[in-house]
Protein backbone atom coordinates (compact mmCIF):
# COMPACT_ATOMS: atom_id res chain seq x y z
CA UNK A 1 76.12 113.77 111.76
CA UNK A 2 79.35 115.40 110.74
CA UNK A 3 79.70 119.55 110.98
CA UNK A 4 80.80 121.12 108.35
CA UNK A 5 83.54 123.79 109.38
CA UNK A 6 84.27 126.63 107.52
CA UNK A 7 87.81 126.66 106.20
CA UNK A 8 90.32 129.24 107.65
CA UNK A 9 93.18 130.47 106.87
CA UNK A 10 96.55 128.80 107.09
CA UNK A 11 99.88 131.00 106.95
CA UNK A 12 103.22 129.02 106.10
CA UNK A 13 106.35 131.11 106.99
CA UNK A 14 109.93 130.19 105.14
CA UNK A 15 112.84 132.32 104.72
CA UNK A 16 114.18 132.28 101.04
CA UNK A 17 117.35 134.02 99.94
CA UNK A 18 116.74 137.50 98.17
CA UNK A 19 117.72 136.74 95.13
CA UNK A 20 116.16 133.48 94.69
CA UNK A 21 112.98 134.87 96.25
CA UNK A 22 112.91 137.57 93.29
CA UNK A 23 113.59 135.15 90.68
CA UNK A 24 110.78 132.87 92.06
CA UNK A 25 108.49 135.64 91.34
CA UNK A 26 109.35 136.29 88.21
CA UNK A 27 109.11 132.40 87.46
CA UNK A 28 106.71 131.49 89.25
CA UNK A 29 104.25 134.52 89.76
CA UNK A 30 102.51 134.40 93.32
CA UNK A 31 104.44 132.39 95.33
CA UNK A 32 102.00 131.93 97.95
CA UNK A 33 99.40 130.55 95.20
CA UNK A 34 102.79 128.45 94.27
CA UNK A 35 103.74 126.59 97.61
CA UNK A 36 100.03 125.84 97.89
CA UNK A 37 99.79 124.36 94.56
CA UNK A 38 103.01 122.44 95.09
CA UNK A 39 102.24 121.29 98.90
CA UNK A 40 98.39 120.03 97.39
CA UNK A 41 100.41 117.75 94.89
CA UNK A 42 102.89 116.52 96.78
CA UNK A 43 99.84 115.72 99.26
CA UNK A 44 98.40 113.61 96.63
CA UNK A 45 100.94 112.06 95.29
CA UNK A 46 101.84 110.46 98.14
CA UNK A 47 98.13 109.35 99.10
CA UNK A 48 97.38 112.09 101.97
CA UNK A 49 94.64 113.59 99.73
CA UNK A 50 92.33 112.19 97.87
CA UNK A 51 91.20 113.45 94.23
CA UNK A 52 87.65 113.98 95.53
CA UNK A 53 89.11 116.35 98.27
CA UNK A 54 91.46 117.70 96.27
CA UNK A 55 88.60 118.77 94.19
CA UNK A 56 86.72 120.15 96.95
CA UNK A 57 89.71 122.47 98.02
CA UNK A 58 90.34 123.72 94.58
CA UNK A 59 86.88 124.62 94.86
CA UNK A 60 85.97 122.45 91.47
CA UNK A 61 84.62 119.47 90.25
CA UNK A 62 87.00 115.58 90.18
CA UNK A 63 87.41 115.85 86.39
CA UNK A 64 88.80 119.37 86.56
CA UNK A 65 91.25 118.54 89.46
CA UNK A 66 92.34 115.47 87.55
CA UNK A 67 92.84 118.34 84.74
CA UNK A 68 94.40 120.18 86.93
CA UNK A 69 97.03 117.29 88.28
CA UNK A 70 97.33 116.50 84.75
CA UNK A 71 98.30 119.93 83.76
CA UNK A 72 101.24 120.14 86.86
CA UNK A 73 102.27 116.07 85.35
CA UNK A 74 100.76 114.61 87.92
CA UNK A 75 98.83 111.36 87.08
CA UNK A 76 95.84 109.99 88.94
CA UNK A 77 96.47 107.75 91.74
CA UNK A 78 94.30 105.04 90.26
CA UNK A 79 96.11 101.68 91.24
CA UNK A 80 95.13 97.98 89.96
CA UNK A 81 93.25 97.48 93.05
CA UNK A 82 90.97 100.44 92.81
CA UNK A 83 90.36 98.68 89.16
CA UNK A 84 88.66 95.75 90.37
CA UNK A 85 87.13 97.29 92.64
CA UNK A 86 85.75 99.60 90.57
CA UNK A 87 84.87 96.16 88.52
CA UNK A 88 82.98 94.61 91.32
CA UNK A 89 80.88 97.96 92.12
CA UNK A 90 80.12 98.15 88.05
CA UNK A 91 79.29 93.85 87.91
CA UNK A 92 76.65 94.56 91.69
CA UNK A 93 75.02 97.92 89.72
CA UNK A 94 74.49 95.68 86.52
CA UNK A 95 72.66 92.79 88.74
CA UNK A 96 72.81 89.10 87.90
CA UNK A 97 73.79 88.49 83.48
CA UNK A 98 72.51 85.54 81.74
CA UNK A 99 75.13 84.10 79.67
């Protein structure tokens, strides 16, 4: 049986140059919301994260964090193999065809 943990708090500290820091505000908005958002995708785009728990952090459902990647132009790591598989699991549910 796995426990569930609660999820606490994690505090990234970088230094950033005044004026840049300022101007990332002002582009970006909260910049803490920002590196999150930006450390989540590059987490998942290079297959550390999966959409499911990417979707769990985020607090939301697959199809909205697929929305979500989709909005930052992130496509979904959906790759040939995952295909047939996908194929296989669909051709077991559907049981034995007559042709």
């Amino acid at each position: 049986m796995r426990i569930k943990r609660a999820a606490t708090p994690m505090t990234i500290t970088f230094q950033l140059e005044d004026d840049l820091e300022q101007q990332l505000r002002r582009d970006l908005g909260d910049l803490s919301q920002a590196a999150r958002d930006a450390l989540l995708v590059e987490a998942y785009r290079m297959g550390k994260l999966s959409i499911g728990r990417l979707a769990r952090t985020l607090g939301v459902g697959v199809v909205d964090a697929d929305h979500w990647l989709a909005q930052r132009g992130v496509p979904l790591n959906y790759t040939f193999e995952d295909f047939k598989a996908d194929q296989n699991t669909l051709r077991e549910l559907r049981g034995p065809t007559s042709r």
